[in-house]
PDB file of N, CA and C in Angstrom:
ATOM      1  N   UNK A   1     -26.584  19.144  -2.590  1.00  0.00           N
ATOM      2  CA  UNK A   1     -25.153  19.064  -2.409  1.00  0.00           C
ATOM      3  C   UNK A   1     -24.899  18.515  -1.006  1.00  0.00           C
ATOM      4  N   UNK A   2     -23.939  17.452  -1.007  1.00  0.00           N
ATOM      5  CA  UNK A   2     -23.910  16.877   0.473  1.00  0.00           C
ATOM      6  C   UNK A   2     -22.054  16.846   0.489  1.00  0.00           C
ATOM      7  N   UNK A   3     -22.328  17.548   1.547  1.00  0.00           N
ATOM      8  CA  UNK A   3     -20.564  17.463   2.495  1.00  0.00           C
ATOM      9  C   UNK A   3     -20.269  17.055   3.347  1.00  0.00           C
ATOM     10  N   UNK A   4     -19.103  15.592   3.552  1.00  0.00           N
ATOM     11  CA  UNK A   4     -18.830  14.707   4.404  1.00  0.00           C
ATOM     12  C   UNK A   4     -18.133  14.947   5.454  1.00  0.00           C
ATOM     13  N   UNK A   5     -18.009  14.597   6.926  1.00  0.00           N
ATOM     14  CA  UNK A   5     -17.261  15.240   7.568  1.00  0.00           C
ATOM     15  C   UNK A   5     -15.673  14.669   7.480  1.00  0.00           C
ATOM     16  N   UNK A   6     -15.134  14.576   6.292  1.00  0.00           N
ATOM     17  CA  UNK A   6     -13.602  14.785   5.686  1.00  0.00           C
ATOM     18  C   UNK A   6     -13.590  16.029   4.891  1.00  0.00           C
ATOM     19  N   UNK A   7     -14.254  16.575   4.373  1.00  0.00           N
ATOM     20  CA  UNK A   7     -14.700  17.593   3.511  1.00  0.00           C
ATOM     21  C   UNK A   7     -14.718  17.319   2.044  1.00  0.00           C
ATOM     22  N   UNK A   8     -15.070  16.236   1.613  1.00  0.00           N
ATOM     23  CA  UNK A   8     -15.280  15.408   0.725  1.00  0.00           C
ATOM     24  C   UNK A   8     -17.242  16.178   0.498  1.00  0.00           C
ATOM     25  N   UNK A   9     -17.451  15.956  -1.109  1.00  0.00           N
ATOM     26  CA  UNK A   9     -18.628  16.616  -1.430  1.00  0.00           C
ATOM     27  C   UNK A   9     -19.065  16.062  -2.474  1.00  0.00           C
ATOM     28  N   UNK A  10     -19.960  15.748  -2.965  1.00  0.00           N
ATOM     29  CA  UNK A  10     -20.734  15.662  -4.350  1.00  0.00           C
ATOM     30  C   UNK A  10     -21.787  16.384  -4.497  1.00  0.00           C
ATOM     31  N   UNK A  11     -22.117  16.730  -5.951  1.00  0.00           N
ATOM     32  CA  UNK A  11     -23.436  17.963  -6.287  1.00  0.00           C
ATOM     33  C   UNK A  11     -23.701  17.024  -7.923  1.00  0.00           C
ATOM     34  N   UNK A  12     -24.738  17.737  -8.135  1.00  0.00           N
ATOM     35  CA  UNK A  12     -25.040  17.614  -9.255  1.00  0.00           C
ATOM     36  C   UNK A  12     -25.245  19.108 -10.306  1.00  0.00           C
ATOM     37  N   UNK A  13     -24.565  18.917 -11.449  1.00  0.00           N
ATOM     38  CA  UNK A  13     -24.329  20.292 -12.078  1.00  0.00           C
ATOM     39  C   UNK A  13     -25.475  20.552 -12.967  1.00  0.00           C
ATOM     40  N   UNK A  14     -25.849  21.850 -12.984  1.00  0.00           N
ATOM     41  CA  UNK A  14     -27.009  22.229 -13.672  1.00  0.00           C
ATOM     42  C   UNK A  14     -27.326  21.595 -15.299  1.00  0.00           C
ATOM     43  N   UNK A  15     -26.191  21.157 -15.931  1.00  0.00           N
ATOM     44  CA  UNK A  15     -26.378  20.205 -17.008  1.00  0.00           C
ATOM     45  C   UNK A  15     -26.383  18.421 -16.763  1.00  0.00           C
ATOM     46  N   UNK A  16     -26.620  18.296 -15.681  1.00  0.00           N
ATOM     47  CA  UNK A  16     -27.216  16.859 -14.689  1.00  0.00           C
ATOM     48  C   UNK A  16     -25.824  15.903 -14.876  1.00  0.00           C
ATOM     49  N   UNK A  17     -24.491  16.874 -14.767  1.00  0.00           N
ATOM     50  CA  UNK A  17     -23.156  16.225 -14.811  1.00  0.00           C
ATOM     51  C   UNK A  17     -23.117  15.878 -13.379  1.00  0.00           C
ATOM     52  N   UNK A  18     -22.524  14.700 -12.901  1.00  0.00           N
ATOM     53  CA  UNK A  18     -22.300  14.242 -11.295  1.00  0.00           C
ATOM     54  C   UNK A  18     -20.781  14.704 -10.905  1.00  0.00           C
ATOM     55  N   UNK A  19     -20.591  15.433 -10.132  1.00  0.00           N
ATOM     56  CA  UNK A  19     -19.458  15.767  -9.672  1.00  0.00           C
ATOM     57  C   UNK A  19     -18.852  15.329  -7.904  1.00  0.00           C
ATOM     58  N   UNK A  20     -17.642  14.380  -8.048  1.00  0.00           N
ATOM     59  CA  UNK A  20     -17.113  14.281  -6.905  1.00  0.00           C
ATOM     60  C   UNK A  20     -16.327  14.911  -6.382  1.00  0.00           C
ATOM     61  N   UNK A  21     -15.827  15.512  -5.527  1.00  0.00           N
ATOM     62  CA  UNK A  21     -14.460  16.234  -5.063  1.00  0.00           C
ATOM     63  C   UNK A  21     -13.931  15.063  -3.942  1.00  0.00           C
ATOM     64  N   UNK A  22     -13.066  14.866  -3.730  1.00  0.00           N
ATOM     65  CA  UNK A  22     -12.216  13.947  -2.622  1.00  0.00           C
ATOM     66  C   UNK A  22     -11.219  14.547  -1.627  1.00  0.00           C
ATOM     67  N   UNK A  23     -11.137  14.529  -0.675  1.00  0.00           N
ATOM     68  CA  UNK A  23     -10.583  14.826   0.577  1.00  0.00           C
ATOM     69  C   UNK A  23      -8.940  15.617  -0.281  1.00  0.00           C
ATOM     70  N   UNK A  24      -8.553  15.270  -1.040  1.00  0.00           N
ATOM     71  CA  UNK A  24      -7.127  15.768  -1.471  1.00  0.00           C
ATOM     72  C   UNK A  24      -7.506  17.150  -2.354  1.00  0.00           C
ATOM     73  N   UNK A  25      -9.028  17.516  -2.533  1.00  0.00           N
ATOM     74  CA  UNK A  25      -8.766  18.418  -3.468  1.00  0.00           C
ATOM     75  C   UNK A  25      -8.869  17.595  -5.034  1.00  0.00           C
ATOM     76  N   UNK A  26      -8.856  16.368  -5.293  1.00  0.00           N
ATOM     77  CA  UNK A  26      -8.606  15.570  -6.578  1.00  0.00           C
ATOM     78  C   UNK A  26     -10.592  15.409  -6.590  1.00  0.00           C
ATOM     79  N   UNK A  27     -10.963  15.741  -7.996  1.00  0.00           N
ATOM     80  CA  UNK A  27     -12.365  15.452  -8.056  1.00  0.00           C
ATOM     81  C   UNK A  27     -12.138  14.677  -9.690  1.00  0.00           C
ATOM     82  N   UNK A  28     -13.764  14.245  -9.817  1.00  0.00           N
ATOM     83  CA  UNK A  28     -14.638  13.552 -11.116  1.00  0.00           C
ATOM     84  C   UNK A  28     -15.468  14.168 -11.668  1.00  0.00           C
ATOM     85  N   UNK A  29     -15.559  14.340 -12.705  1.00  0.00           N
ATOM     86  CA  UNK A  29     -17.249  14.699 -13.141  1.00  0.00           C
ATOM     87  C   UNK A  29     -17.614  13.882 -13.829  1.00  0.00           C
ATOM     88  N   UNK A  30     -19.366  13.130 -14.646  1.00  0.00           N
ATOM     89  CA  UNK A  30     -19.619  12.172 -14.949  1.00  0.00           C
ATOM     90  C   UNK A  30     -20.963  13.171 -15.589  1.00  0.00           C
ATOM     91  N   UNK A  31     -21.240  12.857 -16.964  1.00  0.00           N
ATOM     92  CA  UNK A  31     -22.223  13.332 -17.415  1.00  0.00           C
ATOM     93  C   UNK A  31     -23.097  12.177 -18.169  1.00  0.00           C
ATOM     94  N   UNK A  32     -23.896  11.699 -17.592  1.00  0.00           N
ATOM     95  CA  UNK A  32     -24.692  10.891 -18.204  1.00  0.00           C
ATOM     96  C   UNK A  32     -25.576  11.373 -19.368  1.00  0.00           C
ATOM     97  N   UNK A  33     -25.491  11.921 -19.600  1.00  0.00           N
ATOM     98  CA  UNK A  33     -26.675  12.660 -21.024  1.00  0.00           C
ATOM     99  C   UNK A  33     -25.204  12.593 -22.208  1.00  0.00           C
ATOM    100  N   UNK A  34     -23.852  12.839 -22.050  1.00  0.00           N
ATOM    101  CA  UNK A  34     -23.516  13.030 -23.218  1.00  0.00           C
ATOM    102  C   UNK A  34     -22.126  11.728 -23.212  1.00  0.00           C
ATOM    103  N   UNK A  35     -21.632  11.054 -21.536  1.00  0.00           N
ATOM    104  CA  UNK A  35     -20.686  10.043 -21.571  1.00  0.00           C
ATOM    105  C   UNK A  35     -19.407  10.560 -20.852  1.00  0.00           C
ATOM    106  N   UNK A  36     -19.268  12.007 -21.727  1.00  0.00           N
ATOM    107  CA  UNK A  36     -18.106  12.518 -21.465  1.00  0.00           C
ATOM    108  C   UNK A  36     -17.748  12.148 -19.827  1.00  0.00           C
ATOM    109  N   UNK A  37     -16.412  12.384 -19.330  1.00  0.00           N
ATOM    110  CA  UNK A  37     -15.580  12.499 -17.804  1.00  0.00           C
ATOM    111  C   UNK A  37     -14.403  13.003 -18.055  1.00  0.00           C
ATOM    112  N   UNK A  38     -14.116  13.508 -16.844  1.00  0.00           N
ATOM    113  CA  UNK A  38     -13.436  14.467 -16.554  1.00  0.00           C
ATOM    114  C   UNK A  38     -12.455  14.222 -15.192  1.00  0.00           C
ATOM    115  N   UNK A  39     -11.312  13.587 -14.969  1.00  0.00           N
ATOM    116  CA  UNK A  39     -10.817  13.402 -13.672  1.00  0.00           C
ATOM    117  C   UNK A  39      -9.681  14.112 -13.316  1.00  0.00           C
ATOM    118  N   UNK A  40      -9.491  14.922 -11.960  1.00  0.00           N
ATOM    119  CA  UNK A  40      -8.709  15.957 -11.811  1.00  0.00           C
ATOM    120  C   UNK A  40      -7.707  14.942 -10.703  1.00  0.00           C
ATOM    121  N   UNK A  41      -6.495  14.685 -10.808  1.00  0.00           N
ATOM    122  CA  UNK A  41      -5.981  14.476  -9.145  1.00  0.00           C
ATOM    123  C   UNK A  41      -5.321  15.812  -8.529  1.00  0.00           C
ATOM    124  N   UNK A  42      -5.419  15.430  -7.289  1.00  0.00           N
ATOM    125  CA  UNK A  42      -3.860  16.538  -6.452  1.00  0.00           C
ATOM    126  C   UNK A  42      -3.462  16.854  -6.660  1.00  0.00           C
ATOM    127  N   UNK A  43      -2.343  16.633  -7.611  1.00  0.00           N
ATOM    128  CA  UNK A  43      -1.349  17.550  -8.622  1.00  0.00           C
ATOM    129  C   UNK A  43      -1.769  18.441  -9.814  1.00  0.00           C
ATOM    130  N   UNK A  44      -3.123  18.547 -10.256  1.00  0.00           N
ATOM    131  CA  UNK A  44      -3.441  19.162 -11.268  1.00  0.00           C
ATOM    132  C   UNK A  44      -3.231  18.285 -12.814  1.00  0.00           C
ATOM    133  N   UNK A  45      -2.662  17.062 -12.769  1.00  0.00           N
ATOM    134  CA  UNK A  45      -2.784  16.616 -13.616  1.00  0.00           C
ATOM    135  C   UNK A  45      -4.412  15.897 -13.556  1.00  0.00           C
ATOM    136  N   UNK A  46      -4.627  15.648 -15.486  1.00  0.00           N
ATOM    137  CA  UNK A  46      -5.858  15.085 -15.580  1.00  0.00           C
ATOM    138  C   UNK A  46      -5.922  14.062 -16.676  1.00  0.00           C
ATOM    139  N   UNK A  47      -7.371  13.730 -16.719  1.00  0.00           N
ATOM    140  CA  UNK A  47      -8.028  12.614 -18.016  1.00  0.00           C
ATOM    141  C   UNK A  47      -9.075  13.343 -18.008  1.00  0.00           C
ATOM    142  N   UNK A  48      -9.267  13.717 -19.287  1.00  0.00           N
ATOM    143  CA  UNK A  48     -11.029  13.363 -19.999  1.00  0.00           C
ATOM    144  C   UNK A  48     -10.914  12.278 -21.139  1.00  0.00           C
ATOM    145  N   UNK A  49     -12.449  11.862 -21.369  1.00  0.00           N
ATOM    146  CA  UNK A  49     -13.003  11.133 -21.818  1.00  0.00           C
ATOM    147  C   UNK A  49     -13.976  11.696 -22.661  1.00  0.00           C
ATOM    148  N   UNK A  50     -13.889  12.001 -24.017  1.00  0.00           N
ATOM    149  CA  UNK A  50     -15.215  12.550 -25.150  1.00  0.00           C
ATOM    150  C   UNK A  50     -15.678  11.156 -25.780  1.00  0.00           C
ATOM    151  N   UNK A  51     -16.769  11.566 -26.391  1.00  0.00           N
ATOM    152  CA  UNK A  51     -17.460  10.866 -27.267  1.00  0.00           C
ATOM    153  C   UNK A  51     -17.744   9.464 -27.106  1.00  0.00           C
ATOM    154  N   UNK A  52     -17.858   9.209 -26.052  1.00  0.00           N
ATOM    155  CA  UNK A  52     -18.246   7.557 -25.533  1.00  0.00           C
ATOM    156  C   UNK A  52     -16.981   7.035 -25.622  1.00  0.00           C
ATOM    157  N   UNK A  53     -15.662   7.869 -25.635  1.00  0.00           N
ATOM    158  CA  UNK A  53     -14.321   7.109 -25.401  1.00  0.00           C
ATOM    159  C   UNK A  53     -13.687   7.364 -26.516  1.00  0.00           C
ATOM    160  N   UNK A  54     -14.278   7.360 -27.516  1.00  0.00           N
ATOM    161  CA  UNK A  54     -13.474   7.536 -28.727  1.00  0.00           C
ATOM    162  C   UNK A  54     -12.177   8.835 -28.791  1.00  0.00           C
ATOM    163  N   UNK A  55     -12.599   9.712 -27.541  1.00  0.00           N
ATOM    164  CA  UNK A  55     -10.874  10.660 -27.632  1.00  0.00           C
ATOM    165  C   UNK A  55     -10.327  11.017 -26.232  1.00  0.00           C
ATOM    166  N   UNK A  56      -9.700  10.521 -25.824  1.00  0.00           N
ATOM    167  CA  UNK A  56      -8.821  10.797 -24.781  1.00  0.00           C
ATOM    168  C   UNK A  56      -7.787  11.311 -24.797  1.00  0.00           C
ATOM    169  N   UNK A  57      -7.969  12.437 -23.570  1.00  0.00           N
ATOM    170  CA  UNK A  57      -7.095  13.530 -23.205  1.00  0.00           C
ATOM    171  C   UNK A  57      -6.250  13.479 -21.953  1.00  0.00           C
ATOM    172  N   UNK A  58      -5.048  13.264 -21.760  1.00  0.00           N
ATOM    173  CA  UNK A  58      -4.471  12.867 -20.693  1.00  0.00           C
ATOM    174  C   UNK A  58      -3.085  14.272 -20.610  1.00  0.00           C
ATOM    175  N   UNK A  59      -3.195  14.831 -18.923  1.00  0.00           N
ATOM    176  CA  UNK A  59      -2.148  16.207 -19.436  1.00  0.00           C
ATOM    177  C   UNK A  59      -1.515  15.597 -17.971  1.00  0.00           C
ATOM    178  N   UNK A  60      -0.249  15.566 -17.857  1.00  0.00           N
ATOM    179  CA  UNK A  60       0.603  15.211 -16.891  1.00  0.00           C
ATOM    180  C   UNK A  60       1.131  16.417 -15.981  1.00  0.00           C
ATOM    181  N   UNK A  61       1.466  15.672 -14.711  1.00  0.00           N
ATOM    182  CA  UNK A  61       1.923  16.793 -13.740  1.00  0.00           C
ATOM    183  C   UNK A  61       2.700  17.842 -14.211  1.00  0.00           C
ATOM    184  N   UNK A  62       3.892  17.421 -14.990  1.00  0.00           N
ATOM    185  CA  UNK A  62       4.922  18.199 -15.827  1.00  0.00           C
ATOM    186  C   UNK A  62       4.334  18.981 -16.886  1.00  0.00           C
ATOM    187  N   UNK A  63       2.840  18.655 -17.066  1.00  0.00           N
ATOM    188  CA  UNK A  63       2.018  19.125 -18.183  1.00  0.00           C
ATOM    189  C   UNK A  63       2.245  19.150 -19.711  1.00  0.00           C
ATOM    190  N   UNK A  64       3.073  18.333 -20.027  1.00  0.00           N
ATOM    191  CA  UNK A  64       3.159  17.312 -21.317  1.00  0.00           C
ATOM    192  C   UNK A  64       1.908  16.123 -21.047  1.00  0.00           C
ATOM    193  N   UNK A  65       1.108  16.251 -22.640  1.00  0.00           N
ATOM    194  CA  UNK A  65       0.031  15.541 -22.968  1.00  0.00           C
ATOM    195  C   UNK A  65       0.144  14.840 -23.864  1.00  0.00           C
ATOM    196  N   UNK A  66      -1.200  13.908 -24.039  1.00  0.00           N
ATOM    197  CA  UNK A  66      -1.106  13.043 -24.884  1.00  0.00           C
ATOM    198  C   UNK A  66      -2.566  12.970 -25.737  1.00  0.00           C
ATOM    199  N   UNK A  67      -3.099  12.991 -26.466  1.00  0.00           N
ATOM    200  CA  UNK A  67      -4.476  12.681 -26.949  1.00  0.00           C
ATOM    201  C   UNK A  67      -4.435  11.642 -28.120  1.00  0.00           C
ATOM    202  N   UNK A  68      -5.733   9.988 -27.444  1.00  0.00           N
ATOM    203  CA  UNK A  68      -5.622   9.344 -28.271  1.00  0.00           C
ATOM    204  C   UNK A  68      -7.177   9.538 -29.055  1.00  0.00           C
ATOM    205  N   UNK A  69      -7.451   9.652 -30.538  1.00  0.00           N
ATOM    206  CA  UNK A  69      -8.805   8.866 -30.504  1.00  0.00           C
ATOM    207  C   UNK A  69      -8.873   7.396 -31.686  1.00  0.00           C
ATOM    208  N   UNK A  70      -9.975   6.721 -30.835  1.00  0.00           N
ATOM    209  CA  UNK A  70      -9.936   5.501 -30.726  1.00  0.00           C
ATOM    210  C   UNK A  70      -8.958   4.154 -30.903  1.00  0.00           C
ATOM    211  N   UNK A  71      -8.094   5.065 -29.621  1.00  0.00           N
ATOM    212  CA  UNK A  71      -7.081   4.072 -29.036  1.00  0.00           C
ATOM    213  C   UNK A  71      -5.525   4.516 -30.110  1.00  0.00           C
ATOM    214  N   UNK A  72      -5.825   5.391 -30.966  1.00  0.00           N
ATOM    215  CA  UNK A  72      -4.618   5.929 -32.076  1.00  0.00           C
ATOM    216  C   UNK A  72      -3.972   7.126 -31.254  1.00  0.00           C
ATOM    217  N   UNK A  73      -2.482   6.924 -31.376  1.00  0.00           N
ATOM    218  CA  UNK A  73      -1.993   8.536 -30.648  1.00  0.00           C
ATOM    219  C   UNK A  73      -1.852   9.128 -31.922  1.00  0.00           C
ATOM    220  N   UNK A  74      -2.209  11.063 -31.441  1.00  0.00           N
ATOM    221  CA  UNK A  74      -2.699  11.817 -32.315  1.00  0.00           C
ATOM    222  C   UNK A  74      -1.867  13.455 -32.372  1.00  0.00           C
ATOM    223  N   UNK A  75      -1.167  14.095 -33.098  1.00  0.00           N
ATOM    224  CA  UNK A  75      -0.720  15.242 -32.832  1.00  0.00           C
ATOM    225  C   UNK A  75      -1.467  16.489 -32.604  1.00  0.00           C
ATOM    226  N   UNK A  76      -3.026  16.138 -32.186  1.00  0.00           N
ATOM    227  CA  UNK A  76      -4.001  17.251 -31.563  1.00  0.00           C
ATOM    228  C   UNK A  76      -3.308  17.669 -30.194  1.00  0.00           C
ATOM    229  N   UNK A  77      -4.224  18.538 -29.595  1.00  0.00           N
ATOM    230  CA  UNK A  77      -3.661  19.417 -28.469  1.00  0.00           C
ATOM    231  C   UNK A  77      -4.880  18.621 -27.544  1.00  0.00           C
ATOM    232  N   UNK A  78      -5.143  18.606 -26.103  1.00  0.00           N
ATOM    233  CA  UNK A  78      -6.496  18.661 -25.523  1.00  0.00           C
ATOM    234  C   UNK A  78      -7.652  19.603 -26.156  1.00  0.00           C
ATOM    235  N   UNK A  79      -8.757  19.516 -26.235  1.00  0.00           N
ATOM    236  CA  UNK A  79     -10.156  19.904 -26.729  1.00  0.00           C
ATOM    237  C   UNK A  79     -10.410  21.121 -25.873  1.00  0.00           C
ATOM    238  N   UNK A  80     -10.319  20.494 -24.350  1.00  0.00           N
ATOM    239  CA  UNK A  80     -10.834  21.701 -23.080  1.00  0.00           C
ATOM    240  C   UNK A  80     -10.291  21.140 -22.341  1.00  0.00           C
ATOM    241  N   UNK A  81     -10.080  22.325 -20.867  1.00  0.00           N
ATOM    242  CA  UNK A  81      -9.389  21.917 -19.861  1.00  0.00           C
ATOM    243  C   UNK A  81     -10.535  21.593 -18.534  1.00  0.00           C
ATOM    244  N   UNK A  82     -10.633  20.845 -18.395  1.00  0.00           N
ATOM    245  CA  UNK A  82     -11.525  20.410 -17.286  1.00  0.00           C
ATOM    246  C   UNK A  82     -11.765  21.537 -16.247  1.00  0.00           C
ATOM    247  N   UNK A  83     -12.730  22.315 -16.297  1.00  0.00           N
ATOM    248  CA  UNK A  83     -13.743  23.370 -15.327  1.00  0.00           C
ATOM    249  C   UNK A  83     -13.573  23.165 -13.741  1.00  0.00           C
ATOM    250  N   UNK A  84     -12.769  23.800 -13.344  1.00  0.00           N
ATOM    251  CA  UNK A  84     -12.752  23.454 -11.717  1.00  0.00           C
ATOM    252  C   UNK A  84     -14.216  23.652 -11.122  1.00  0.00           C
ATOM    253  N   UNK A  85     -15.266  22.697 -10.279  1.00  0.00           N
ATOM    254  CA  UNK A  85     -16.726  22.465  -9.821  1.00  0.00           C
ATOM    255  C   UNK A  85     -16.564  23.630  -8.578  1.00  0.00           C
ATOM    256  N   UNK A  86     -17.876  24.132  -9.015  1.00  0.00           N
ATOM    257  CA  UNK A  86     -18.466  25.418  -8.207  1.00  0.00           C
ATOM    258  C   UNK A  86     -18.290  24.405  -6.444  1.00  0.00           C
ATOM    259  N   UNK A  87     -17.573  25.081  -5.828  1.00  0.00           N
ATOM    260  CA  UNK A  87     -17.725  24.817  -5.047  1.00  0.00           C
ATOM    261  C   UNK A  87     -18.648  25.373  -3.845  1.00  0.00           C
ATOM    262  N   UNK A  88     -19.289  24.709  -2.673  1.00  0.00           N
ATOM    263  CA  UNK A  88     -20.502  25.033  -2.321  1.00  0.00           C
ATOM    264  C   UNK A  88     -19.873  25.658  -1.053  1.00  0.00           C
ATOM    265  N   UNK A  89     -21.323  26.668  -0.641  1.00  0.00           N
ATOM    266  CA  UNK A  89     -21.140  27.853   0.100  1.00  0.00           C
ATOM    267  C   UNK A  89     -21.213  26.961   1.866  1.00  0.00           C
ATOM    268  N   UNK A  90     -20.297  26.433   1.906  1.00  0.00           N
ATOM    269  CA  UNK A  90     -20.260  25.558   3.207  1.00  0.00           C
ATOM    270  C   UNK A  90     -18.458  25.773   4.078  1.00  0.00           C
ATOM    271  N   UNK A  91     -18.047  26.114   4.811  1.00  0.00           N
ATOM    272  CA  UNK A  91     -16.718  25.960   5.001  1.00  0.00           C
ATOM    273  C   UNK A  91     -15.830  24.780   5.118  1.00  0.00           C
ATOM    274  N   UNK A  92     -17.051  23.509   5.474  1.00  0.00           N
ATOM    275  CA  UNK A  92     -16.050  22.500   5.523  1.00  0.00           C
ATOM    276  C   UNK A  92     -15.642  21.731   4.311  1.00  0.00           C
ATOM    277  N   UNK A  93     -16.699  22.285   3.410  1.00  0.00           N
ATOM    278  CA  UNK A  93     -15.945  21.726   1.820  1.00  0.00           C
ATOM    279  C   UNK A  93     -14.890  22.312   1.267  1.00  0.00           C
ATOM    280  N   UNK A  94     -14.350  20.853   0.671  1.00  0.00           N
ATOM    281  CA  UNK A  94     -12.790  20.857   0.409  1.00  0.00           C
ATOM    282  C   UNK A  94     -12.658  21.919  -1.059  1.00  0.00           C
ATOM    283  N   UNK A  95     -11.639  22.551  -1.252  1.00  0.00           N
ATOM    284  CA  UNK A  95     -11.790  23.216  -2.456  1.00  0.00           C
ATOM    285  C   UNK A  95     -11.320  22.360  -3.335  1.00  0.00           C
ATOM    286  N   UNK A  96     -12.011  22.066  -4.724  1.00  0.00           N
ATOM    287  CA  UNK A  96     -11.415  21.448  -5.700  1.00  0.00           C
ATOM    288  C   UNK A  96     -10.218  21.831  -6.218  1.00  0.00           C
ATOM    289  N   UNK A  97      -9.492  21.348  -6.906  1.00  0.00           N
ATOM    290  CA  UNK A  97      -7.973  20.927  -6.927  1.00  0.00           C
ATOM    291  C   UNK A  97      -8.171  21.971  -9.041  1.00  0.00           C
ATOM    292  N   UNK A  98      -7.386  23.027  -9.583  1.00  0.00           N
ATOM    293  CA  UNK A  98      -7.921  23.417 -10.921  1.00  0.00           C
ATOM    294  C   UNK A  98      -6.620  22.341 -11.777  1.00  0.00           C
ATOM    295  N   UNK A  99      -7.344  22.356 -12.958  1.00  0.00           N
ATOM    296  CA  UNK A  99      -6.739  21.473 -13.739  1.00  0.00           C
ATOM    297  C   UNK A  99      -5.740  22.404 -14.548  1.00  0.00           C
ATOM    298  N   UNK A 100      -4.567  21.589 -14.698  1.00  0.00           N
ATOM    299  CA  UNK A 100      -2.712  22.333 -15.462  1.00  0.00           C
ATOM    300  C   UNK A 100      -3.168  22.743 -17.382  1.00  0.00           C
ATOM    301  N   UNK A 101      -2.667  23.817 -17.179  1.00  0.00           N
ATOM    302  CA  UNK A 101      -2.564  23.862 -18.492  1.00  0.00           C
ATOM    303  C   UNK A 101      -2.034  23.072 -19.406  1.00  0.00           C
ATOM    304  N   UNK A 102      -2.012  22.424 -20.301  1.00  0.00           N
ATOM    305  CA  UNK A 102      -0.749  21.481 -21.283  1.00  0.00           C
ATOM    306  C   UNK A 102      -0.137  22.762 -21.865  1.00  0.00           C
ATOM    307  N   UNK A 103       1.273  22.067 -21.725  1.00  0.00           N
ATOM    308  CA  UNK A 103       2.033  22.550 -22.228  1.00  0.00           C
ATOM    309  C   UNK A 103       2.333  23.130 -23.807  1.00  0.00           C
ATOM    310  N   UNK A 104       2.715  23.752 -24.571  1.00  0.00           N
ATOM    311  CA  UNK A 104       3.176  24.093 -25.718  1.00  0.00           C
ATOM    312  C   UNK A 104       3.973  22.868 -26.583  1.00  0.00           C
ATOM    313  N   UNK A 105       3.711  22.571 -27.389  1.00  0.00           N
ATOM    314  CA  UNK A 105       4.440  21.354 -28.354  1.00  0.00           C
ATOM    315  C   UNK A 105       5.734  22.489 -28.690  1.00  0.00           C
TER     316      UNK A 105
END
């Protein structure tokens, strides 16, 4: 795990997912074994990415969502809410930013 002096960090997660965090608290995760991603900004809004793309999950600041798969909009809910990354036992790392619930249809 390496921490920048902005307090910016990357690790690698025990299922060999790559995780960024960024100076705002806004992080990535990237799992090469299964495709999936996961992007958090500042506000708690997010995107994931399943199945090599085929379903996307997008939940807005206001936390009204959208889920397409393959490129079709869909009256599903999000799958999962993106896992806020263990953050490491260092003080100058930034705390990751947790991802918004979606809202109720």
């Amino acid at each position: 795990m390496l921490v920048a002096e902005d307090g910016s960090w990357t690790a690698t997660e025990p299922d060999g997912a790559l995780v960024k965090v960024h100076p705002d608290g806004s992080w990535d995760r990237s799992n090469p074994a299964t495709g999936n991603t996961a992007a958090v900004k500042a506000d708690g809004s997010w995107v994931t990415n399943e199945n090599g793309g085929r379903k996307i999950s997008a939940v807005r600041p206001n936390g009204t969502y959208e889920v397409t798969i393959d490129g079709q909009g869909t009256h599903e809910s999000p799958s999962a809410i993106p896992q806020v990354p263990v953050k490491p036992n260092n003080p100058n790392a930034v705390t990751p930013k947790a991802a918004l619930q979606p809202s109720p249809r």
